[in-house]
Protein backbone atom coordinates (compact mmCIF):
# COMPACT_ATOMS: atom_id res chain seq x y z
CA UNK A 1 -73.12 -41.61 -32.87
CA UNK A 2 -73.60 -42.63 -29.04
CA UNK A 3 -70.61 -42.25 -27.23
CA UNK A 4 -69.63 -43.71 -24.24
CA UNK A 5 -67.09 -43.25 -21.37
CA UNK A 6 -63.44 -44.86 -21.49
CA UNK A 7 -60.57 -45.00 -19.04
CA UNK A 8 -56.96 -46.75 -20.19
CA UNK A 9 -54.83 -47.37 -17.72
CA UNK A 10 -51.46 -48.66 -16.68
CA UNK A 11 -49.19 -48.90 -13.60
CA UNK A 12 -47.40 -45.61 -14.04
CA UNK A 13 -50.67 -43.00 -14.98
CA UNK A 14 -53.57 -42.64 -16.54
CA UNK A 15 -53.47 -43.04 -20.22
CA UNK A 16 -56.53 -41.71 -21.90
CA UNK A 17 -60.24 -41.16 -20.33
CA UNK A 18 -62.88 -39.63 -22.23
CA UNK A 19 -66.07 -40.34 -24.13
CA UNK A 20 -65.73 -42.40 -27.37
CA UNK A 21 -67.50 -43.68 -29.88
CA UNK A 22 -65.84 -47.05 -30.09
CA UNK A 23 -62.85 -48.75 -28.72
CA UNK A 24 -60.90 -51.98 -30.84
CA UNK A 25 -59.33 -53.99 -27.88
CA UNK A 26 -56.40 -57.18 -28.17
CA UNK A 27 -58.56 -59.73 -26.07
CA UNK A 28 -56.83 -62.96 -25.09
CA UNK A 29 -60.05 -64.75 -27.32
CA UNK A 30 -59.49 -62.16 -30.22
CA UNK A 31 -60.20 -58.88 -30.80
CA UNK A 32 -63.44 -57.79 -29.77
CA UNK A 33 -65.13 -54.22 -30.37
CA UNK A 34 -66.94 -52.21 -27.72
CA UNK A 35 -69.60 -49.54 -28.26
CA UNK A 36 -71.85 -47.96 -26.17
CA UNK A 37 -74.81 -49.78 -25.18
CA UNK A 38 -72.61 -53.01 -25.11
CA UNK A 39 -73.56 -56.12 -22.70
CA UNK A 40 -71.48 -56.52 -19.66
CA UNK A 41 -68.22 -58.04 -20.15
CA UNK A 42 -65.06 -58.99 -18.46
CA UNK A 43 -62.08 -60.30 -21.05
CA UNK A 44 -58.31 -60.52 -20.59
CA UNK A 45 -55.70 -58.85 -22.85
CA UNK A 46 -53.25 -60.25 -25.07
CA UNK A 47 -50.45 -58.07 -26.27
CA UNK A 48 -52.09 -55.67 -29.00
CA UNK A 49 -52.82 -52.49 -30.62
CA UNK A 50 -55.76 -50.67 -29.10
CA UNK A 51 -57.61 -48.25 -31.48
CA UNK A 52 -59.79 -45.74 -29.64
CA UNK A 53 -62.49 -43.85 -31.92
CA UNK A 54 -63.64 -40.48 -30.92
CA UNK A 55 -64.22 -37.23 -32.60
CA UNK A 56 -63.70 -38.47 -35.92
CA UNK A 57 -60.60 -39.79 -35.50
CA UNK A 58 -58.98 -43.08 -34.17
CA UNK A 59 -55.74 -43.43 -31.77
CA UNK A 60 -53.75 -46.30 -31.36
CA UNK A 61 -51.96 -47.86 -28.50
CA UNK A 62 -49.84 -50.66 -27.50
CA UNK A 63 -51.12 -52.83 -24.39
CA UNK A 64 -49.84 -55.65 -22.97
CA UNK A 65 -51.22 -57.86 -20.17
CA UNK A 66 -54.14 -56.58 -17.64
CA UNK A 67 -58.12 -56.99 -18.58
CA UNK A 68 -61.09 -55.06 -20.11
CA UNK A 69 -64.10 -54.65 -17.94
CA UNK A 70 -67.07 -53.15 -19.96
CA UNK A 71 -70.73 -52.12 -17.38
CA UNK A 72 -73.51 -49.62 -17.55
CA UNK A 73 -70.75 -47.02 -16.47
CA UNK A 74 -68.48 -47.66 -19.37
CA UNK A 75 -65.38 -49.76 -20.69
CA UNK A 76 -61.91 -49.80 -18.25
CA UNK A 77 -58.90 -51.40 -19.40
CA UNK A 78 -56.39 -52.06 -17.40
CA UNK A 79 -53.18 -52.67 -18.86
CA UNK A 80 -49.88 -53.85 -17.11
CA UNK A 81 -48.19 -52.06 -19.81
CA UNK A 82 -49.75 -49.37 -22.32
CA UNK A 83 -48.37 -46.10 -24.35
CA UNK A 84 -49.24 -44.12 -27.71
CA UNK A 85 -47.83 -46.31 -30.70
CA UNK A 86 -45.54 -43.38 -31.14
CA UNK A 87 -43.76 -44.03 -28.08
CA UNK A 88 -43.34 -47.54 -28.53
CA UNK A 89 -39.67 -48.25 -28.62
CA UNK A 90 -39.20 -51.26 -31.28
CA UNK A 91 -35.95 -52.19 -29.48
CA UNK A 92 -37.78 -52.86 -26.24
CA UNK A 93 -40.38 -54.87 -28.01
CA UNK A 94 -37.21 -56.94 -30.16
CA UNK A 95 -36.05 -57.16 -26.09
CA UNK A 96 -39.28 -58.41 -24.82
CA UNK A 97 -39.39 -61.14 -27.57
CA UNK A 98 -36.13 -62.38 -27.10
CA UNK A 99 -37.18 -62.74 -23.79
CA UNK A 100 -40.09 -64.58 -24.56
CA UNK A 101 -38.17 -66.66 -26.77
CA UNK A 102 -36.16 -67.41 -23.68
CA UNK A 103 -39.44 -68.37 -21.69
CA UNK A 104 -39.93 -70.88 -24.14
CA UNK A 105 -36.59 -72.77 -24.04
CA UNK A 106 -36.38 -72.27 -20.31
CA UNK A 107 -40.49 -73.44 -19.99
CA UNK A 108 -40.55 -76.79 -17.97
CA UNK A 109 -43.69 -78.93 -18.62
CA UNK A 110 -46.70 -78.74 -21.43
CA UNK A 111 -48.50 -75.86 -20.10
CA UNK A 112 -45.77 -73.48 -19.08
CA UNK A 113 -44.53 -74.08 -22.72
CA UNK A 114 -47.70 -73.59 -24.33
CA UNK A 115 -48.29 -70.44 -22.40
CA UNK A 116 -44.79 -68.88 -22.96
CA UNK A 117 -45.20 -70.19 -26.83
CA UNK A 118 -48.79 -68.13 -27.27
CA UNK A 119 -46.82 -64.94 -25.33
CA UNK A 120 -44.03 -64.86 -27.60
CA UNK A 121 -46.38 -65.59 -30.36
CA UNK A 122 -48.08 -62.23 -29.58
CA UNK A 123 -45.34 -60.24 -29.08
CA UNK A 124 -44.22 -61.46 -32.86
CA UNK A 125 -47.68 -60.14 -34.29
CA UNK A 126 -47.34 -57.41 -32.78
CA UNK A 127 -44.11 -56.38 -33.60
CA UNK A 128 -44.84 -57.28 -37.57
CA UNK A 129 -47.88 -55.32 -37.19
CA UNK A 130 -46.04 -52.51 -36.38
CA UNK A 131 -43.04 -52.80 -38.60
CA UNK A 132 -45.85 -52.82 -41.75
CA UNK A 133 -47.39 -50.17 -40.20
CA UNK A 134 -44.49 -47.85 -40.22
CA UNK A 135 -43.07 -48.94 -43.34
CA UNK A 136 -46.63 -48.69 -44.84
CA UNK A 137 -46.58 -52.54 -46.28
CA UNK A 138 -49.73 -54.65 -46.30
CA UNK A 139 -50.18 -58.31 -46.64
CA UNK A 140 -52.81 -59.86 -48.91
């Protein structure tokens, strides 16, 4: 399978580069995949879990805020926040919802609500993704 070349990265380092074979990303419009070959595309990022396929074999990543560019040179995301899932620390993601939660009460006006609503709304998905994830549960 084509591969083609992929750079995650955040604030504090580089998080992954390397050729793969596809790459699952969180977009603010939905999840979208990329593969090599793909049409030139800009897209925010919602918070997420990132699934990078290469060699067989598929990692997975938390991201949160930043944008995916994909170009004839490749796909780059970056992310104001990523790590390996098995580094996230639930308890900071509990924190960052209850601080969304507090966006929302403290939101003045439609839009500010809205936006703080959809944030905190992602940060819930994400943290029930996880939880049935690690407790191997699946919803039907």
């Amino acid at each position: 399978m084509a591969t083609l070349p992929f750079e995650l990265v955040s604030p504090e380092r580089l998080v992954f580069s390397g050729a793969v074979t596809e790459v699952i990303v969180p977009g603010a419009e939905g999840e979208f995949g990329v593969l090599a070959g793909h049409a030139p595309f800009i897209g925010m990022l919602k918070p997420g879990i990132l699934t990078i396929k290469a060699d067989g074999a598929a990692r997975r990543y938390f991201v949160r805020g930043g944008f995916a560019e994909v170009n004839p040179a490749g796909l780059t995301i970056l992310a104001e926040e990523a790590k390996p899932l098995e580094e996230l620390d639930l308890g900071a993601l509990a924190q960052q919802i209850q601080d969304a939660r507090e966006d929302v009460n403290d939101a003045t006006g439609d839009d500010a609500k809205q936006r703080a609503s959809r944030h905190l709304a992602d940060l819930q998905q994400v943290y029930e993704a996880l939880e049935r994830d690690r407790t191997g549960a699946t919803t039907h």
